[in-house]
N, C-alpha and C. Protein backbone atom coordinates (compact mmCIF):
# COMPACT_ATOMS: atom_id res chain seq x y z
N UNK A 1 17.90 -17.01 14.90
CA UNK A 1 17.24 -15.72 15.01
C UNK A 1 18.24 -14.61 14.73
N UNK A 2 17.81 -13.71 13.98
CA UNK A 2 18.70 -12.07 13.43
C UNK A 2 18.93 -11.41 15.15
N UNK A 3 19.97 -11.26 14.84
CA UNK A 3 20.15 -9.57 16.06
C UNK A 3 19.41 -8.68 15.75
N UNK A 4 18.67 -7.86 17.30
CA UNK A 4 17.24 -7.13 16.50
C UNK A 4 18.59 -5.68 16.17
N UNK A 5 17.73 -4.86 15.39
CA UNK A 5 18.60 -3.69 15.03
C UNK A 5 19.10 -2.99 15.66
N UNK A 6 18.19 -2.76 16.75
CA UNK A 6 18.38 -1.97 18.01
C UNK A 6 18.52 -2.66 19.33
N UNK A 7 19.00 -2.99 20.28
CA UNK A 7 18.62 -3.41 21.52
C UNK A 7 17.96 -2.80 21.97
N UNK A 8 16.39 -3.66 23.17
CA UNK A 8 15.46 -2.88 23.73
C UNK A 8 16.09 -1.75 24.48
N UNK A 9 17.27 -1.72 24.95
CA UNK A 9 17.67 -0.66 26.04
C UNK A 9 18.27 0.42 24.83
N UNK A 10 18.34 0.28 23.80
CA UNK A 10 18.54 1.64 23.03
C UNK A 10 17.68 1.83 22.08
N UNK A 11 16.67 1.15 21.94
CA UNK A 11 15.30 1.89 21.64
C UNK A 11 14.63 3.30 21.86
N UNK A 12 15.25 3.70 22.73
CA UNK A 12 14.79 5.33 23.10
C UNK A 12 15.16 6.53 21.87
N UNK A 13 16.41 5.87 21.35
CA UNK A 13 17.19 6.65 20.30
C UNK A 13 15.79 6.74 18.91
N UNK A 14 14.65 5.75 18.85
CA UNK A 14 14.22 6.08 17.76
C UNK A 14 12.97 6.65 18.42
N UNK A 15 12.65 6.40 19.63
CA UNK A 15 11.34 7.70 20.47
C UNK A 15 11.78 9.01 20.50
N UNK A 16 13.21 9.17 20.62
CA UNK A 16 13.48 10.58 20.49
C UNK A 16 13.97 11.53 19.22
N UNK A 17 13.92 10.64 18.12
CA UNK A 17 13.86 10.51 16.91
C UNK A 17 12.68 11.18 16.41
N UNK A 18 11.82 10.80 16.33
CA UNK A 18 10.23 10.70 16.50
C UNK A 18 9.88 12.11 17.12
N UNK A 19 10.50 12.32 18.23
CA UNK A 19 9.95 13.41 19.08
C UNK A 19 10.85 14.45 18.33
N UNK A 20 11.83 14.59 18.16
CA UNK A 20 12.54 15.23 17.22
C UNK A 20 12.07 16.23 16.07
N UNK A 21 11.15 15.11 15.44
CA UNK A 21 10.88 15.59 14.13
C UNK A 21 9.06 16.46 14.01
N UNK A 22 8.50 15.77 15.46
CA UNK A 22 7.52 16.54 15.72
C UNK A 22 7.56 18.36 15.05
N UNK A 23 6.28 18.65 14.83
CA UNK A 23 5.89 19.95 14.83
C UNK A 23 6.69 20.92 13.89
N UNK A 24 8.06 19.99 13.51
CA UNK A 24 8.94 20.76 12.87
C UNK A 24 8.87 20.68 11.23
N UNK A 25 9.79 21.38 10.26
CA UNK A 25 9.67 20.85 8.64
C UNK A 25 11.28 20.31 9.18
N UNK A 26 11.20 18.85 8.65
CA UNK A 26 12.58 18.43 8.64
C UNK A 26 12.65 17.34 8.11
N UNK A 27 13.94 17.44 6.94
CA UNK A 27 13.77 15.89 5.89
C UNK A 27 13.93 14.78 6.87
N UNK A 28 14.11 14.80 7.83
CA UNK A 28 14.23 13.68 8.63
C UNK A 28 13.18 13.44 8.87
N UNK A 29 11.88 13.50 9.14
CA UNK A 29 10.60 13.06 8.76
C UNK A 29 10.37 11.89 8.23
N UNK A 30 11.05 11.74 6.53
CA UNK A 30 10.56 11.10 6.00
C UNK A 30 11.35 10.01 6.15
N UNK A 31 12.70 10.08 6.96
CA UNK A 31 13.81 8.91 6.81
C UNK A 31 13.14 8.42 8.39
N UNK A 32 12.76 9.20 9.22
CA UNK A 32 12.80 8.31 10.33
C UNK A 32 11.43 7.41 10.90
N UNK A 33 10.14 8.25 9.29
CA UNK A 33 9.26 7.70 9.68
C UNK A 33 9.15 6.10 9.11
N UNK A 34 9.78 6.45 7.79
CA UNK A 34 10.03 4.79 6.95
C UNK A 34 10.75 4.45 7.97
N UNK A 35 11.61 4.41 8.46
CA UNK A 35 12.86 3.54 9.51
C UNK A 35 11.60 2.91 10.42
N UNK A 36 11.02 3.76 11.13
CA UNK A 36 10.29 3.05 12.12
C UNK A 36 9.10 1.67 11.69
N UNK A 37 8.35 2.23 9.97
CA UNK A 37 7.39 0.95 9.39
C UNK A 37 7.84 0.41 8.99
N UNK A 38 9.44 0.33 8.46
CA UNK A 38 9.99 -0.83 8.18
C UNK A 38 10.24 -1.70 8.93
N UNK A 39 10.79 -1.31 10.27
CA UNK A 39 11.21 -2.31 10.82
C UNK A 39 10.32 -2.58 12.65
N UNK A 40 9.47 -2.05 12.54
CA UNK A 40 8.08 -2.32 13.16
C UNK A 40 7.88 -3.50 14.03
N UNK A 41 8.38 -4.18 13.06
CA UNK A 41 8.05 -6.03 14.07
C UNK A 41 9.48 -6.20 15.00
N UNK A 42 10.54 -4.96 14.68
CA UNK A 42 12.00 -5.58 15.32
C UNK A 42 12.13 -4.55 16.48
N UNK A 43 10.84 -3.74 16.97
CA UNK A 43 10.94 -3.36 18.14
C UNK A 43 10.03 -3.80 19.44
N UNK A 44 10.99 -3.83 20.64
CA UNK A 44 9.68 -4.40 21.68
C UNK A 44 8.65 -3.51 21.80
N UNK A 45 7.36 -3.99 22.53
CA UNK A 45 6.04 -3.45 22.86
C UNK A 45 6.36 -2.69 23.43
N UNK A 46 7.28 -2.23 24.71
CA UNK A 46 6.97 -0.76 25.30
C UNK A 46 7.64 0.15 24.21
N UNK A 47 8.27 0.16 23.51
CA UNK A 47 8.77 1.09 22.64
C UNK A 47 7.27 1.57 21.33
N UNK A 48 6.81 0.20 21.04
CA UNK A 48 5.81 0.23 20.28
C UNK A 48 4.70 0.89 20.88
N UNK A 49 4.19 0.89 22.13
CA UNK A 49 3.26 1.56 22.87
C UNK A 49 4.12 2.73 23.31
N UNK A 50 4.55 3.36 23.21
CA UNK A 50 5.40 4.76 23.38
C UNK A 50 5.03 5.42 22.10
N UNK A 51 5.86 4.84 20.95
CA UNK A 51 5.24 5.61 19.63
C UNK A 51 3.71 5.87 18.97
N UNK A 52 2.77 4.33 19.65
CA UNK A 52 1.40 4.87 19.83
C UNK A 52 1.00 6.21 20.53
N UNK A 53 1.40 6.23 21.30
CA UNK A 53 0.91 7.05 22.58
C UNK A 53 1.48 8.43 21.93
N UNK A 54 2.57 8.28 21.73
CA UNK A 54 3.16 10.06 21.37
C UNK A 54 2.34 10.34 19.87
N UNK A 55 2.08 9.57 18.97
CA UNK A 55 0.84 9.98 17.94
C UNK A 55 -0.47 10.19 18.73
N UNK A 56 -0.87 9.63 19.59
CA UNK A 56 -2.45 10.09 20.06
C UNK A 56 -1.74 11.75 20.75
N UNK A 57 -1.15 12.26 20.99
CA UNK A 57 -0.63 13.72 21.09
C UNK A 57 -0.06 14.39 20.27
N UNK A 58 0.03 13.45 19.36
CA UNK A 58 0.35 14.54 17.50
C UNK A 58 -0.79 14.94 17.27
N UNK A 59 -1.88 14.08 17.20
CA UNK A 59 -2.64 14.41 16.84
C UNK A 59 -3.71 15.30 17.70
N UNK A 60 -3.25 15.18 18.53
CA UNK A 60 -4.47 16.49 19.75
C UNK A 60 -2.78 17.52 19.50
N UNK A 61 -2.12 17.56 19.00
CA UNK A 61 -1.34 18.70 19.40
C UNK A 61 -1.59 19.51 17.61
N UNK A 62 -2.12 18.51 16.97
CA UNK A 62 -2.04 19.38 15.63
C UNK A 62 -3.41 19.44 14.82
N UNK A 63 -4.29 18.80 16.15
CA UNK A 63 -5.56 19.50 15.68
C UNK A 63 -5.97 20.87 16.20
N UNK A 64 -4.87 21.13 17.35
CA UNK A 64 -4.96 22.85 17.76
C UNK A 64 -3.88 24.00 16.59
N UNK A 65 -3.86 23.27 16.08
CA UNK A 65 -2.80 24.52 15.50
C UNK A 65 -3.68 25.37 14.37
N UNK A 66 -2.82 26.47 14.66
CA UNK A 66 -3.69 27.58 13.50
C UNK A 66 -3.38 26.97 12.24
N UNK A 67 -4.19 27.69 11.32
CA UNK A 67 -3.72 27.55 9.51
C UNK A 67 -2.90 28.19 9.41
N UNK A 68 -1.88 29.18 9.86
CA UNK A 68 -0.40 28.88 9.49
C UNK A 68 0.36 28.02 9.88
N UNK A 69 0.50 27.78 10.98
CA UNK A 69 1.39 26.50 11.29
C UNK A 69 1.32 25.43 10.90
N UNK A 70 -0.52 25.37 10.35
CA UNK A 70 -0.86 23.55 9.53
C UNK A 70 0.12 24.22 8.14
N UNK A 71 -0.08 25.94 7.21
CA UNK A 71 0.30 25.64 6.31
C UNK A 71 2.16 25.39 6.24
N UNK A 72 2.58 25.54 7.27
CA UNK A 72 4.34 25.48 7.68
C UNK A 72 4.63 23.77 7.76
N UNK A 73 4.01 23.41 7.78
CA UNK A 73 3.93 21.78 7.82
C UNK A 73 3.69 21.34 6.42
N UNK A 74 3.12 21.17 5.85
CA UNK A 74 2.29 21.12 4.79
C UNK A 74 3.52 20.17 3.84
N UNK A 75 4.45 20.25 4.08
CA UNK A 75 5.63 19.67 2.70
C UNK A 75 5.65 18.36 3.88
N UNK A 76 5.72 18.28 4.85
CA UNK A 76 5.59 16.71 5.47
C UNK A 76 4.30 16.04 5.65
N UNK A 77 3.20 16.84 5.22
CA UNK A 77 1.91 15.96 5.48
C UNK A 77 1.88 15.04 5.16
N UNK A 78 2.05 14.69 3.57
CA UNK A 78 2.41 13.20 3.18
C UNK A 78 2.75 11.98 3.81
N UNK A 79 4.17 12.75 4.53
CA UNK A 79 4.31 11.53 5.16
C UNK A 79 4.22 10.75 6.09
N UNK A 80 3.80 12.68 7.24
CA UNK A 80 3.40 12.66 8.50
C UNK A 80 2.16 11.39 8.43
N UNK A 81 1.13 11.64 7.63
CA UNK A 81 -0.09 10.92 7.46
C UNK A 81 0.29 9.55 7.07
N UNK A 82 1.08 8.77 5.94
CA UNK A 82 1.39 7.46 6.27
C UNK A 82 1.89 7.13 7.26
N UNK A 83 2.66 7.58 8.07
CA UNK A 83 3.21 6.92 9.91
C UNK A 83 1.80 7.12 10.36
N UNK A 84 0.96 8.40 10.79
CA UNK A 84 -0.05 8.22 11.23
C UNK A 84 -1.30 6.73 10.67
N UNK A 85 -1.29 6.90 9.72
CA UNK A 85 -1.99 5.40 9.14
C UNK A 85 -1.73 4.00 9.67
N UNK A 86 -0.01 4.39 9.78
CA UNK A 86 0.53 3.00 9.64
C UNK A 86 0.12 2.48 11.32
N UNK A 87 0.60 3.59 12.39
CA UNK A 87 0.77 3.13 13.50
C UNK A 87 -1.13 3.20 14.26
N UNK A 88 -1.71 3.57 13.51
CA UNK A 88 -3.26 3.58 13.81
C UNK A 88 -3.49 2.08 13.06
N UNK A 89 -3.29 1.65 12.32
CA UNK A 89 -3.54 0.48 11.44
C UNK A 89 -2.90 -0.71 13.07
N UNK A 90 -1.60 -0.14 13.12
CA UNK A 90 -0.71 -1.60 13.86
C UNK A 90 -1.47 -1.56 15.33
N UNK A 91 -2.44 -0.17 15.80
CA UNK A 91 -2.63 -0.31 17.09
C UNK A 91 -4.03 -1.04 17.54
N UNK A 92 -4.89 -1.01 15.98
CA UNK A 92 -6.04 -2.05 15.97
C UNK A 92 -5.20 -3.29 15.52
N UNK A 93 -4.59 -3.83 15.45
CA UNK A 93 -3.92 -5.27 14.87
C UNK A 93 -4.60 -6.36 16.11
C-alpha cells in the first residue's frame, strides 16, 4: 500500500485550503480545487464529509450574494462549478 499524501491528522491543511479560497478571486482556486479531485480517494471520510458540508454553505452562502459580488467571482466560476459537480457527484456515490 502507497503512503496516503497527507496523514489523516494533517488533513485540516486542505479544509483550510478550501476555506481559504472561499468567496474570494484567487488562482489558488483552481490548484486547490484539482488537488482535492485528484486525489479524493486518498483522503479519510471525516475530511471528505467536512468538504461536503462546507460546499452545502458555498452554496447557501452564494446563492445570497448580490450581482456584484456573483459578477467579482465570475473568473473562478468555472472552476468553482467543477469541485461543486465533482463533490455533489462523490456525495450521491
Amino acid at each position: 500500500m502507497n503512503d496516503p499524501i497527507l496523514l489523516p491528522n494533517d488533513q485540516h491543511i486542505i479544509v483550510s485550503a478550501m476555506r481559504y479560497c472561499r468567496e474570494r478571486p484567487s488562482y489558488l482556486l483552481r490548484h486547490t480545487t484539482r488537488w482535492v479531485m485528484d486525489n479524493w480517494d486518498e483522503l479519510d471520510e471525516r475530511t471528505q464529509a467536512q468538504l461536503a458540508s462546507d460546499v452545502r454553505v458555498d452554496l447557501q452562502a452564494r446563492a445570497e450574494l448580490t450581482p456584484e459580488e456573483k459578477g467579482q467571482l465570475a473568473r473562478e466560476e468555472p472552476e468553482w462549478n467543477a469541485y461543486l459537480n465533482f463533490i455533489e457527484r462523490k456525495m450521491n456515490d
